[in-house]
N, C-alpha and C. Protein backbone atom coordinates (compact mmCIF):
# COMPACT_ATOMS: atom_id res chain seq x y z
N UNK A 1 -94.32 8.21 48.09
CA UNK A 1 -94.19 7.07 47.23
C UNK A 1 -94.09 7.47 45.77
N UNK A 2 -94.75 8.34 45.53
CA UNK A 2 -94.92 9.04 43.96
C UNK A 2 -93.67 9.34 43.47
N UNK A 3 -92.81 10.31 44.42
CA UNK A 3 -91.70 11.08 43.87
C UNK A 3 -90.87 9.74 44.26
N UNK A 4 -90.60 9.06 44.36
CA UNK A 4 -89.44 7.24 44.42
C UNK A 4 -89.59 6.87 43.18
N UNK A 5 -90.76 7.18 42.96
CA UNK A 5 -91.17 6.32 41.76
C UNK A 5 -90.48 7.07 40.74
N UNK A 6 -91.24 8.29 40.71
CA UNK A 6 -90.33 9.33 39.80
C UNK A 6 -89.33 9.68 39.56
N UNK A 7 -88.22 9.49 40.69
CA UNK A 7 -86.83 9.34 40.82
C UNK A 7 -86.48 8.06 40.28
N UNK A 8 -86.94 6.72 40.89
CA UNK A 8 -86.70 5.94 40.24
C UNK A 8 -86.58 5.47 38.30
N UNK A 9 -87.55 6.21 37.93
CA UNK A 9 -88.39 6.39 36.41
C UNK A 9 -86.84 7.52 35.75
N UNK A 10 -86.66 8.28 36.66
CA UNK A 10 -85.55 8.95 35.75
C UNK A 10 -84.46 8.80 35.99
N UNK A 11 -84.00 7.74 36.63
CA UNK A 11 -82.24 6.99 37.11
C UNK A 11 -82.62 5.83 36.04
N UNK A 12 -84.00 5.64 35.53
CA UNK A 12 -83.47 4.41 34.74
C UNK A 12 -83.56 5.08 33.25
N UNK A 13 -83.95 6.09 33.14
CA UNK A 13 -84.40 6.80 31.64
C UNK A 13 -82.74 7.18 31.75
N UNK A 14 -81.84 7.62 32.36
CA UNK A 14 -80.83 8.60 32.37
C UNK A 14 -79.39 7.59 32.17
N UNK A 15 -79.74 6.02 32.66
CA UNK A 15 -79.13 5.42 32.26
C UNK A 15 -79.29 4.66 31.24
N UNK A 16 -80.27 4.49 30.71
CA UNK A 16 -80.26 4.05 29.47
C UNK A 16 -79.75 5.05 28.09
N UNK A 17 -80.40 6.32 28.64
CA UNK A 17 -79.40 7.34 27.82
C UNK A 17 -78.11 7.22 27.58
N UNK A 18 -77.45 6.77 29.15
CA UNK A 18 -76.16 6.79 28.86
C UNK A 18 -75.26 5.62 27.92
N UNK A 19 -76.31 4.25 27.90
CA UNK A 19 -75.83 3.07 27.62
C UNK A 19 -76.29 2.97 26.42
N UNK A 20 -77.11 3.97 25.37
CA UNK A 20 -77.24 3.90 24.46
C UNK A 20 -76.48 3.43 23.05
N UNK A 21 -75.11 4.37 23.23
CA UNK A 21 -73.97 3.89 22.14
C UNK A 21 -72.98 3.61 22.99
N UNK A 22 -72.56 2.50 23.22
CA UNK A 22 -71.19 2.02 23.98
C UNK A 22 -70.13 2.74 23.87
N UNK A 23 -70.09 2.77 22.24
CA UNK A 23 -68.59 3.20 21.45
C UNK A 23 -68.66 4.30 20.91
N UNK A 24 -69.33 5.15 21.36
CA UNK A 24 -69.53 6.34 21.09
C UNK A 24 -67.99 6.81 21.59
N UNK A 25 -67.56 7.81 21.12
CA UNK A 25 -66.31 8.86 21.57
C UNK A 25 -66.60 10.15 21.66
N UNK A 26 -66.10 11.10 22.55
CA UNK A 26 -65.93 12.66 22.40
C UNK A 26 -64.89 13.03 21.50
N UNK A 27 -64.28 13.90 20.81
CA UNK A 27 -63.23 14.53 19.77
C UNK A 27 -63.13 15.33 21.20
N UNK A 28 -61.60 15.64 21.46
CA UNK A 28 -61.59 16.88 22.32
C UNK A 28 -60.26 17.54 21.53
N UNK A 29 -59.65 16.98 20.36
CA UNK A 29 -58.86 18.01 19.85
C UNK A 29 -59.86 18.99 18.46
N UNK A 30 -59.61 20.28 18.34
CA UNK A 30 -59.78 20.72 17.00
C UNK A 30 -59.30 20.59 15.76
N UNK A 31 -59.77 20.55 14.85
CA UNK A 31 -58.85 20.49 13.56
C UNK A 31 -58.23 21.68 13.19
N UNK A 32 -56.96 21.06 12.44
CA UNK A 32 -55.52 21.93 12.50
C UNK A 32 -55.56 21.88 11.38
N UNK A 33 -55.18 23.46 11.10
CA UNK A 33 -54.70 23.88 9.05
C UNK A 33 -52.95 23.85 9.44
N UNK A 34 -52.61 23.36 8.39
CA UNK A 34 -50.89 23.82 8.05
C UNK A 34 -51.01 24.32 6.41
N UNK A 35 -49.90 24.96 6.22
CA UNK A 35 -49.20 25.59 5.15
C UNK A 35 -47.90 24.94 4.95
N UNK A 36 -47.03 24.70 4.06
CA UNK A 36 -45.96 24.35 3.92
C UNK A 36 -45.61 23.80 2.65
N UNK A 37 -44.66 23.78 2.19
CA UNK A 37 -43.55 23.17 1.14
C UNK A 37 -43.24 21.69 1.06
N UNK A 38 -43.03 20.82 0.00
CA UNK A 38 -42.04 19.74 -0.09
C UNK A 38 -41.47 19.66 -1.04
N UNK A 39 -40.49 19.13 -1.02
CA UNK A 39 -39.66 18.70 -2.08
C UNK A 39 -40.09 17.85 -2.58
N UNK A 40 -39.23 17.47 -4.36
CA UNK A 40 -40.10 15.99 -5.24
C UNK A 40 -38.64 14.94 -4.87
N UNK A 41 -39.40 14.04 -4.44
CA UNK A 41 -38.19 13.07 -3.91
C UNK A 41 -36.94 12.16 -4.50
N UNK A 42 -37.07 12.55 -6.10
CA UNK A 42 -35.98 12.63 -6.73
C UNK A 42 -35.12 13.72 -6.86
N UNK A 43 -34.13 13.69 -6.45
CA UNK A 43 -33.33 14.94 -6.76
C UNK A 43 -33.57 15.76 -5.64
N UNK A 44 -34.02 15.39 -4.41
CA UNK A 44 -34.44 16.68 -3.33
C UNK A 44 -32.71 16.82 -2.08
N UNK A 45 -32.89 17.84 -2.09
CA UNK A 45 -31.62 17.80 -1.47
C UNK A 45 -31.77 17.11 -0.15
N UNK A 46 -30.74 16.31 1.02
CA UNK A 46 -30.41 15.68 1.75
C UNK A 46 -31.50 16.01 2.70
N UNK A 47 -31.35 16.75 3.23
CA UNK A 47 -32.30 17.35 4.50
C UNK A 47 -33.55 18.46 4.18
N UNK A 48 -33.82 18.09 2.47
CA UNK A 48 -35.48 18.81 2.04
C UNK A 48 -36.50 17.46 2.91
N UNK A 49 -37.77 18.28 2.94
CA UNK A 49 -38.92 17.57 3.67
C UNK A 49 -39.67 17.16 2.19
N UNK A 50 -39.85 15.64 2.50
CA UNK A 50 -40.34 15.08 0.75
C UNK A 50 -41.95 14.72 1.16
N UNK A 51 -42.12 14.68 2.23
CA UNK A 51 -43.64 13.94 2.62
C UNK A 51 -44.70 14.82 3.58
N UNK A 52 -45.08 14.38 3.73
CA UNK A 52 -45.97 14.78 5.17
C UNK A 52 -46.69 13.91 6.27
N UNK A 53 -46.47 13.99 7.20
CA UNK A 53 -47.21 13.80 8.41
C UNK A 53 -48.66 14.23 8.60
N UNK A 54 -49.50 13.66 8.67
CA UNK A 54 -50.74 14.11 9.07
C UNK A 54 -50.86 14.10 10.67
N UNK A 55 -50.82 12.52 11.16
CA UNK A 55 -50.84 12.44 12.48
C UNK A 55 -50.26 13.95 13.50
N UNK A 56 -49.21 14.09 13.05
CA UNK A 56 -48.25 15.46 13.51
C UNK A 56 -48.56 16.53 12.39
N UNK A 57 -49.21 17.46 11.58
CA UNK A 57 -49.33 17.82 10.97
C UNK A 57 -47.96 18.57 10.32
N UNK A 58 -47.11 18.02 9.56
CA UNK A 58 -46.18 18.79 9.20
C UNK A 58 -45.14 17.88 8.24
N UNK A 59 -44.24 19.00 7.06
CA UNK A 59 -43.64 17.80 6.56
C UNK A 59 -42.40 17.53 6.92
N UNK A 60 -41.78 16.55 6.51
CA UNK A 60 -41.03 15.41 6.82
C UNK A 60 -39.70 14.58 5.73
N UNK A 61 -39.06 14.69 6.09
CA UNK A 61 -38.18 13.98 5.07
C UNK A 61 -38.76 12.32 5.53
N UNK A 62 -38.56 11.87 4.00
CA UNK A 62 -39.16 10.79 3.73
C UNK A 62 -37.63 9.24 4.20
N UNK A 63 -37.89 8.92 5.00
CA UNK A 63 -36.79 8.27 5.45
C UNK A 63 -37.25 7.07 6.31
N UNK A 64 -36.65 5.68 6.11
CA UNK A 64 -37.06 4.75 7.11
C UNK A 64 -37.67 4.56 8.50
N UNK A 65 -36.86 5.86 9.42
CA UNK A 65 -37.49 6.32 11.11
C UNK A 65 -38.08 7.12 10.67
N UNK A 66 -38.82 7.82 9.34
CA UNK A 66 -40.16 8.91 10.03
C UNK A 66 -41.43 8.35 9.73
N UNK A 67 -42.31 9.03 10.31
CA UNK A 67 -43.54 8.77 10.59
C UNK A 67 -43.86 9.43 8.83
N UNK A 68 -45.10 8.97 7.63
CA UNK A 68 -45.47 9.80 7.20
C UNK A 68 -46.73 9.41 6.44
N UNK A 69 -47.23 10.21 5.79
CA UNK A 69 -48.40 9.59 4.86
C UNK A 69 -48.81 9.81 3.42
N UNK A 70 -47.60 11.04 3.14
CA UNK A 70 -47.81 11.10 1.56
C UNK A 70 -46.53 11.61 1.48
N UNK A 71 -45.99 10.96 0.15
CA UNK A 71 -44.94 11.31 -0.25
C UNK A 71 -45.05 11.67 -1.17
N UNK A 72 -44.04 12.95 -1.94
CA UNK A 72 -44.31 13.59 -3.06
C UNK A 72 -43.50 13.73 -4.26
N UNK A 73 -43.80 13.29 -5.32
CA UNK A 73 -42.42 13.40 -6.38
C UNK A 73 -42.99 14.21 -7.53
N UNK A 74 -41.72 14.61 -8.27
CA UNK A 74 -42.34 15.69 -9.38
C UNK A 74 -41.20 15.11 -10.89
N UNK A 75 -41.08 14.66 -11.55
CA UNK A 75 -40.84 13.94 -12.77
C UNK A 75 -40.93 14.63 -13.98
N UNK A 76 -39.95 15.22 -14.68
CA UNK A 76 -40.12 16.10 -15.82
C UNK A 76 -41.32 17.10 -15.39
N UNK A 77 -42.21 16.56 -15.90
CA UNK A 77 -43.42 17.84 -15.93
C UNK A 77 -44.49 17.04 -15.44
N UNK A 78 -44.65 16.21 -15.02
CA UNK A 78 -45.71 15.22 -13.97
C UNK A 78 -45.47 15.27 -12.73
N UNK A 79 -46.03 15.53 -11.38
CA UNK A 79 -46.23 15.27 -10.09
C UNK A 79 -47.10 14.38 -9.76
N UNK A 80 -46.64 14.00 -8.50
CA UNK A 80 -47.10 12.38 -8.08
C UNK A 80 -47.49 12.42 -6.63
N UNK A 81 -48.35 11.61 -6.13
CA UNK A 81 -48.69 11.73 -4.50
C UNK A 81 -48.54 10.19 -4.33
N UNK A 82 -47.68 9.82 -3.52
CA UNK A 82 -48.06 8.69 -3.08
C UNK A 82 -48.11 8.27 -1.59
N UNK A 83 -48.88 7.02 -1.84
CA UNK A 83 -48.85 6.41 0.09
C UNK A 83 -47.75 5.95 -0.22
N UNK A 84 -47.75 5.55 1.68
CA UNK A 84 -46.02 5.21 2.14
C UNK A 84 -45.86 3.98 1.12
N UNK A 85 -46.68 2.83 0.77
CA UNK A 85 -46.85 1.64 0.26
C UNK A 85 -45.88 1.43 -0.81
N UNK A 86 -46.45 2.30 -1.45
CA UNK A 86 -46.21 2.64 -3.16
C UNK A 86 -44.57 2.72 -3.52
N UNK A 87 -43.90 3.61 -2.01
CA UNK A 87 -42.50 3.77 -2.10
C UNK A 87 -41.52 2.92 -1.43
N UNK A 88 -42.16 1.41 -1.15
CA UNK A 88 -42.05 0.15 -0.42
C UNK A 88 -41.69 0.44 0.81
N UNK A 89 -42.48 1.40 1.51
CA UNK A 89 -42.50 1.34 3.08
C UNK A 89 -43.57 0.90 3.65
N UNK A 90 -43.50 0.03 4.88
CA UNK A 90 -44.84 -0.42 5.29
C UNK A 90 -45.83 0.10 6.43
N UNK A 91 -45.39 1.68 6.63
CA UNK A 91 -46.29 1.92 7.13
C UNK A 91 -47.47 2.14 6.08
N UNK A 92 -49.26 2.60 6.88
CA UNK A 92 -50.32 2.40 6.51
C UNK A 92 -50.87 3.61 5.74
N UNK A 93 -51.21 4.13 5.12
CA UNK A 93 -52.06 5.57 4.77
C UNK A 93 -52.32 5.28 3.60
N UNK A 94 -54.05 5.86 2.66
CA UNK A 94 -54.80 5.52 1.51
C UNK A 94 -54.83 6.84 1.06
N UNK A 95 -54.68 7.07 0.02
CA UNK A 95 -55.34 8.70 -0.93
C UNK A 95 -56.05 8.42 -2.11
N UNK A 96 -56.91 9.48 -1.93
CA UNK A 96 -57.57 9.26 -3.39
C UNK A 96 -57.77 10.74 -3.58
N UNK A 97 -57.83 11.39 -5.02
CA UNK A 97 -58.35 12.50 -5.57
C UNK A 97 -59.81 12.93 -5.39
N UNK A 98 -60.19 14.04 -4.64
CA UNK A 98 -61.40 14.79 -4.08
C UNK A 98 -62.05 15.31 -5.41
N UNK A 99 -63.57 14.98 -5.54
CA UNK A 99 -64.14 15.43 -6.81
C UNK A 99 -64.69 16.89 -6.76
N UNK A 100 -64.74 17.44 -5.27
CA UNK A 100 -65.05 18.84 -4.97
C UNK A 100 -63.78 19.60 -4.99
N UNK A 101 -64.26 21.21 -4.82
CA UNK A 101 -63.32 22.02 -4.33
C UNK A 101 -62.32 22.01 -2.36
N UNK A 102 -61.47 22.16 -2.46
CA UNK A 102 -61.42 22.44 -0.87
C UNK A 102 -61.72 22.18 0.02
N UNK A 103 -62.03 23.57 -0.04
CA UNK A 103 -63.29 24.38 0.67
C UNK A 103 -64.80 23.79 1.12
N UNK A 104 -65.20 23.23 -0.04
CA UNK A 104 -66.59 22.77 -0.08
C UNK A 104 -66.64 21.23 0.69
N UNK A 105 -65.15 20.82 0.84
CA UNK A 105 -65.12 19.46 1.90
C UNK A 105 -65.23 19.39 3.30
N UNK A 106 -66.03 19.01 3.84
CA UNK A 106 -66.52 19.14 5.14
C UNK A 106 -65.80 18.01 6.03
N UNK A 107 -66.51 17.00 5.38
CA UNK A 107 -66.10 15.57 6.12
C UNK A 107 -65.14 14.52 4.54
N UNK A 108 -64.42 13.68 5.47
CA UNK A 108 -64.15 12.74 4.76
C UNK A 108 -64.06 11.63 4.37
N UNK A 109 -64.53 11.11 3.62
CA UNK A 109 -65.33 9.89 3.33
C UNK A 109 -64.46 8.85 3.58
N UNK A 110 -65.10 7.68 4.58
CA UNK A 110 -64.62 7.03 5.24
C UNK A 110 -63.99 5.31 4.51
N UNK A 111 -64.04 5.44 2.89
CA UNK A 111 -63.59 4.45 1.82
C UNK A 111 -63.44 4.79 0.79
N UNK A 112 -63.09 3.93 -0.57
CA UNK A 112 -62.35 4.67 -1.43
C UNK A 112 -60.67 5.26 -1.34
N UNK A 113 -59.65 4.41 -0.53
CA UNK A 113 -58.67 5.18 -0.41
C UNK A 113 -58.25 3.87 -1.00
N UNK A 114 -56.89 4.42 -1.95
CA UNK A 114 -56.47 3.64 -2.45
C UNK A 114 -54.46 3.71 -1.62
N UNK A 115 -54.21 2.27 -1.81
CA UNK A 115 -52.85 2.72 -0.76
C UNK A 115 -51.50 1.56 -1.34
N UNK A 116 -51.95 1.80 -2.36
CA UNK A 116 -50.43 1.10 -3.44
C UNK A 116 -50.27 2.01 -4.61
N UNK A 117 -50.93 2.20 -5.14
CA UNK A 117 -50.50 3.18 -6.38
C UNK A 117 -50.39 4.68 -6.51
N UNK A 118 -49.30 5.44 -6.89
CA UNK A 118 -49.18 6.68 -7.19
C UNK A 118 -50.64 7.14 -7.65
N UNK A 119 -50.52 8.30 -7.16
CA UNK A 119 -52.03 9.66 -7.63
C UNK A 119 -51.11 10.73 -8.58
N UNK A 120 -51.43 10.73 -9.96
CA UNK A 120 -51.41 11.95 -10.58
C UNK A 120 -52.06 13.40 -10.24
N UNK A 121 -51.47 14.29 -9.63
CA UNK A 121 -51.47 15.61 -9.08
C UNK A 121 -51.35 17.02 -10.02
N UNK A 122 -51.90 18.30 -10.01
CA UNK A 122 -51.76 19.34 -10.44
C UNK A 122 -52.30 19.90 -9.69
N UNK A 123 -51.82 21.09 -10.02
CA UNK A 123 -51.83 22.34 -8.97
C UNK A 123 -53.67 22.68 -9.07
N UNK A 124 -54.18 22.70 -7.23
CA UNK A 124 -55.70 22.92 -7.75
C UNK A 124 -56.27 21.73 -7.29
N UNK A 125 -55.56 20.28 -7.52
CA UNK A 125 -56.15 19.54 -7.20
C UNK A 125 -56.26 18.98 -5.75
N UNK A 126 -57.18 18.33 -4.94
CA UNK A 126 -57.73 17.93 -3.75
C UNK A 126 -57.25 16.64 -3.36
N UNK A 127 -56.18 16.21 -2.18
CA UNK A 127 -55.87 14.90 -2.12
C UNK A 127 -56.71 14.67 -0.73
N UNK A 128 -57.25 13.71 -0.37
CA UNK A 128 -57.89 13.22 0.59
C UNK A 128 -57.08 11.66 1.16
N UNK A 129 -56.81 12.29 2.81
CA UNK A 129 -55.93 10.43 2.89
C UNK A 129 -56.51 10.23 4.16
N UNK A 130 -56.12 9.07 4.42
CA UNK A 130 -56.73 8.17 5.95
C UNK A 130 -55.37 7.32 6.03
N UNK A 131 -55.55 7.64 7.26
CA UNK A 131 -54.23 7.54 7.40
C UNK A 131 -54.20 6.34 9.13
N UNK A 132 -53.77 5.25 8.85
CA UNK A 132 -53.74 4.25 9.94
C UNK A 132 -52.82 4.77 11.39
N UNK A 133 -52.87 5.68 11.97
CA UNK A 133 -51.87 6.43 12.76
C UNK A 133 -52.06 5.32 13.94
N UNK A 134 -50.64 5.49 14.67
CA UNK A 134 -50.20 4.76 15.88
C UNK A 134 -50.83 5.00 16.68
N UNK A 135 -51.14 6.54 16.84
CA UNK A 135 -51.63 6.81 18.24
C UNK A 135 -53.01 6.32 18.33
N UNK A 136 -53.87 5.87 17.24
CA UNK A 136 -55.11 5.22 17.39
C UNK A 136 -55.30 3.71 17.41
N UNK A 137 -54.04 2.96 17.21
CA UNK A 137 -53.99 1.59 17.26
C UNK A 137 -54.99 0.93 18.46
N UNK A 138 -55.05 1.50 19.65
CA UNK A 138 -55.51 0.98 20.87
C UNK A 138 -56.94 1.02 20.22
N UNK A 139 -58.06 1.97 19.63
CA UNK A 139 -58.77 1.42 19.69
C UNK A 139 -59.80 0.58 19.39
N UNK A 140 -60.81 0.49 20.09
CA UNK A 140 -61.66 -1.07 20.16
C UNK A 140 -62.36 -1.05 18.78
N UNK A 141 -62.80 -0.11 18.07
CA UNK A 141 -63.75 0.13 16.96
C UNK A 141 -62.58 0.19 15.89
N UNK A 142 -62.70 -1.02 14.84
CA UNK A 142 -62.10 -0.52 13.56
C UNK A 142 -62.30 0.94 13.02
N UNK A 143 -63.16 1.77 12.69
CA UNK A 143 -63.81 2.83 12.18
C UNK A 143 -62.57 3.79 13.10
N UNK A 144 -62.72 3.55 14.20
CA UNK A 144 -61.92 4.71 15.04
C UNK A 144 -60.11 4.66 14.61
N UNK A 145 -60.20 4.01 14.31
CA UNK A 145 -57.87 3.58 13.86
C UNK A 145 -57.19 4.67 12.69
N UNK A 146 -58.33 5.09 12.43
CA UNK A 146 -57.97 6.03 11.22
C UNK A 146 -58.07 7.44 11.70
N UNK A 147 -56.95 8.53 11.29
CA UNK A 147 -57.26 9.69 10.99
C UNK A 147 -57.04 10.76 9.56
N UNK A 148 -58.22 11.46 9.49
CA UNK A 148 -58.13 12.15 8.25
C UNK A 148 -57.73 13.34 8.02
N UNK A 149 -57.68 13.72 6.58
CA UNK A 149 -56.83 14.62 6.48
C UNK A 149 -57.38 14.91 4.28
N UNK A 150 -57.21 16.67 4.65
CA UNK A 150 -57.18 17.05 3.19
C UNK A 150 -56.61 18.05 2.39
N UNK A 151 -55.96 18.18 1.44
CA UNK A 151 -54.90 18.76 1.45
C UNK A 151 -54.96 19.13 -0.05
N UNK A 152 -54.49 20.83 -0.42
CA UNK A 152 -55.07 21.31 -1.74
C UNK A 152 -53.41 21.55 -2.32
N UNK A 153 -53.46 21.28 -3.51
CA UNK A 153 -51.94 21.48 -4.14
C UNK A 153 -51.80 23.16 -4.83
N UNK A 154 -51.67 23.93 -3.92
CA UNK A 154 -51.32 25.29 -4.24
C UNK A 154 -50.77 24.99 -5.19
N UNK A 155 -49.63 24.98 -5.39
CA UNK A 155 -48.87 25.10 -6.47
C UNK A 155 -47.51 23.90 -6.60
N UNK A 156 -47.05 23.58 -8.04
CA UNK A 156 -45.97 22.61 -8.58
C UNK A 156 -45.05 24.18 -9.03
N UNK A 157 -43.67 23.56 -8.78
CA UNK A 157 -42.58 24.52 -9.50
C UNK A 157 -41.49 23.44 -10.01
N UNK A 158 -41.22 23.35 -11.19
CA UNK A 158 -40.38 22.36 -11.93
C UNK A 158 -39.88 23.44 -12.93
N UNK A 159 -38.84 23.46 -12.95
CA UNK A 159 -37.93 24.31 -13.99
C UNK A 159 -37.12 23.52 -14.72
N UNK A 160 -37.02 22.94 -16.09
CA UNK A 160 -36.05 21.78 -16.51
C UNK A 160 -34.67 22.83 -16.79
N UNK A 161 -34.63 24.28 -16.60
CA UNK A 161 -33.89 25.25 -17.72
C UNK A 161 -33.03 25.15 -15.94
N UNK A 162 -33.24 25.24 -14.72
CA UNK A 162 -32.67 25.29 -13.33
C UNK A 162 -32.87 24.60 -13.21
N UNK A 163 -32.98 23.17 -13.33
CA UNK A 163 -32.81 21.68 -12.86
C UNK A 163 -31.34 21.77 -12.61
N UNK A 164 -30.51 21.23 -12.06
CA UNK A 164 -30.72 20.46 -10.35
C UNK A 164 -30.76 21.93 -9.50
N UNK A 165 -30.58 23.36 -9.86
CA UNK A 165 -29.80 23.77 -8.79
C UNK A 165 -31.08 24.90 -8.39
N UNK A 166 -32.42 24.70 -8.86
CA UNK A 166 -33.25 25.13 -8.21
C UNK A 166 -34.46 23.71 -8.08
N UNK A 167 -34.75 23.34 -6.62
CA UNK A 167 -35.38 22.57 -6.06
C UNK A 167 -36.86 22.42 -6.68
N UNK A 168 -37.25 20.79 -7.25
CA UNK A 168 -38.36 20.94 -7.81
C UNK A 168 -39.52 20.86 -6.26
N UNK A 169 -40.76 21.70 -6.11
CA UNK A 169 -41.49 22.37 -5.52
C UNK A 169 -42.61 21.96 -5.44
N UNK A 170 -43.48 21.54 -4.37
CA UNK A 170 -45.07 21.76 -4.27
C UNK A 170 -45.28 22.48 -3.03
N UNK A 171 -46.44 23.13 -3.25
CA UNK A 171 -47.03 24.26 -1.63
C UNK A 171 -48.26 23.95 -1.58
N UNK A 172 -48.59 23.22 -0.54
CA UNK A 172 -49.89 23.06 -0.10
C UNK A 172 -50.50 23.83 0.92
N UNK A 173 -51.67 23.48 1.35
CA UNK A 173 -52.66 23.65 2.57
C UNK A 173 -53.44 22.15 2.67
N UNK A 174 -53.40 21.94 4.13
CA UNK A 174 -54.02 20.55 4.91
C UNK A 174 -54.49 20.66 5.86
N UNK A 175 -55.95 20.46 6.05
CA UNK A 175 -56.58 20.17 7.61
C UNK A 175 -56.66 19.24 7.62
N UNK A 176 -56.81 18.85 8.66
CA UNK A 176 -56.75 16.98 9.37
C UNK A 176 -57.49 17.36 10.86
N UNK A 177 -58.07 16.16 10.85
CA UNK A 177 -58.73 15.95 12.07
C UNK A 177 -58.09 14.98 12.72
N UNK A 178 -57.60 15.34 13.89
CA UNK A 178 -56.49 14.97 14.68
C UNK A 178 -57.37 13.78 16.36
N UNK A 179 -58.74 13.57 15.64
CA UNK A 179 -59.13 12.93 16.49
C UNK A 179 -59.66 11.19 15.74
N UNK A 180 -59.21 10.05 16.73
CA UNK A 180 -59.25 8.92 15.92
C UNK A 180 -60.86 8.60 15.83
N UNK A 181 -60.29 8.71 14.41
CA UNK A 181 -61.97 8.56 13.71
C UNK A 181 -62.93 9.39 13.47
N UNK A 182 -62.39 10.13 13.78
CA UNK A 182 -63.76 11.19 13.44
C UNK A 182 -63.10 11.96 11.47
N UNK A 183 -64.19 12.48 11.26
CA UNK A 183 -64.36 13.12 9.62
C UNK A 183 -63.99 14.04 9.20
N UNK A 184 -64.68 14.79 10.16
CA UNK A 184 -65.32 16.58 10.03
C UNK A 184 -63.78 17.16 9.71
N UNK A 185 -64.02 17.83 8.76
CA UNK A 185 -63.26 19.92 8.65
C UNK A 185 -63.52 20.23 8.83
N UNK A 186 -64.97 20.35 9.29
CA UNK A 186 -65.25 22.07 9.87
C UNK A 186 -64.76 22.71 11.07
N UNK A 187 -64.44 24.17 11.16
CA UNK A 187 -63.84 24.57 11.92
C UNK A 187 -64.24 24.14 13.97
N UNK A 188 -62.86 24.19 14.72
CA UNK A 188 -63.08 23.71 15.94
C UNK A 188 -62.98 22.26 16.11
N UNK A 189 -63.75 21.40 17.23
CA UNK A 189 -63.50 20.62 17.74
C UNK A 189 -64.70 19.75 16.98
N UNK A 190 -64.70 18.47 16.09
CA UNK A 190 -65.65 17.88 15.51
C UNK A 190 -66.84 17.15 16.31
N UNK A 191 -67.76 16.49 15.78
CA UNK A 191 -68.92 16.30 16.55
C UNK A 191 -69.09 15.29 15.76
N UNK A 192 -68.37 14.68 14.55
CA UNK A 192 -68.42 13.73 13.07
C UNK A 192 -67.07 13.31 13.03
């Protein structure tokens, strides 16, 4: 009778464990670094990549059928980041300028994105976006529809002395967490 009981006592402890957070999720992808180039979307030649993809990590010419979440322009001697918004497209994605280094960004803060107005950029500086991706539309938790992403501006190249016939330039680095809703950079598969 004892051990029923005791069995019983831990089928109900083990399910309540389980029924604890409904909406809890696992992450089963890791977060992904890219490297890469874009063009400033004035003046970029036909088939340069002007934006980037987070969802897909990679960039993208900025064009009605692509998917993207920041687009990039470079203007005399000013560079610019913007959401799709800003360049009257209606897909979804917010950025705002990171007050840390990099490196020192772990997770990403889940408000504060702004998703109509151009971001003033220099080389060095930290863009942080959230980005409304398709593939998370399905789910049930607002919080979960978003994926993030952060991205350091190696370097601007604007030459007014080779204007048009050398390409104005940015080179970044971006991790993104490729799981809906979750935060974390830190390396591997997130747990945030």
């Amino acid at each position: 009778m004892k051990v029923r009981f005791l069995v019983l006592l831990l089928g109900v402890g083990a399910a309540a464990a389980a029924c604890a957070d409904p909406f809890k999720t696992t992450a089963t992808l890791a977060t992904i670094d890219d490297t890469a180039a874009v063009f400033a979307l004035t003046g970029a030649p036909e088939s340069a990549p002007t934006a980037i993809n987070i969802t897909f990590p990679r960039a993208v010419i900025a064009t009605p059928g692509e998917q993207y979440d920041v687009v990039f322009d470079i203007r005399h001697d000013s560079a610019f980041a913007y959401p799709p918004h800003a360049v009257g497209v209606t897909l979804t994605a917010g950025l705002q300028l990171a007050t840390q280094p990099y490196d020192a960004i772990t997770e990403a803060p889940t408000t504060g994105y702004n998703d109509t107005l151009p971001v003033f950029i220099k080389a060095g500086d930290v863009l942080l976006v959230q980005s409304s991706s398709a593939q998370c539309a399905t789910q049930g938790v607002q919080a979960r529809t978003f994926l993030y992403a952060k991205i350091v501006i190696d370097s601007i190249f604007y030459d007014e002395a080779t204007a048009p016939h050398t390409p104005r330039t940015i080179w970044y680095r971006m991790r993104n967490d490729p799981n809906c809703g979750f935060v974390s950079f830190l390396d591997g598969v997130p747990t945030t």
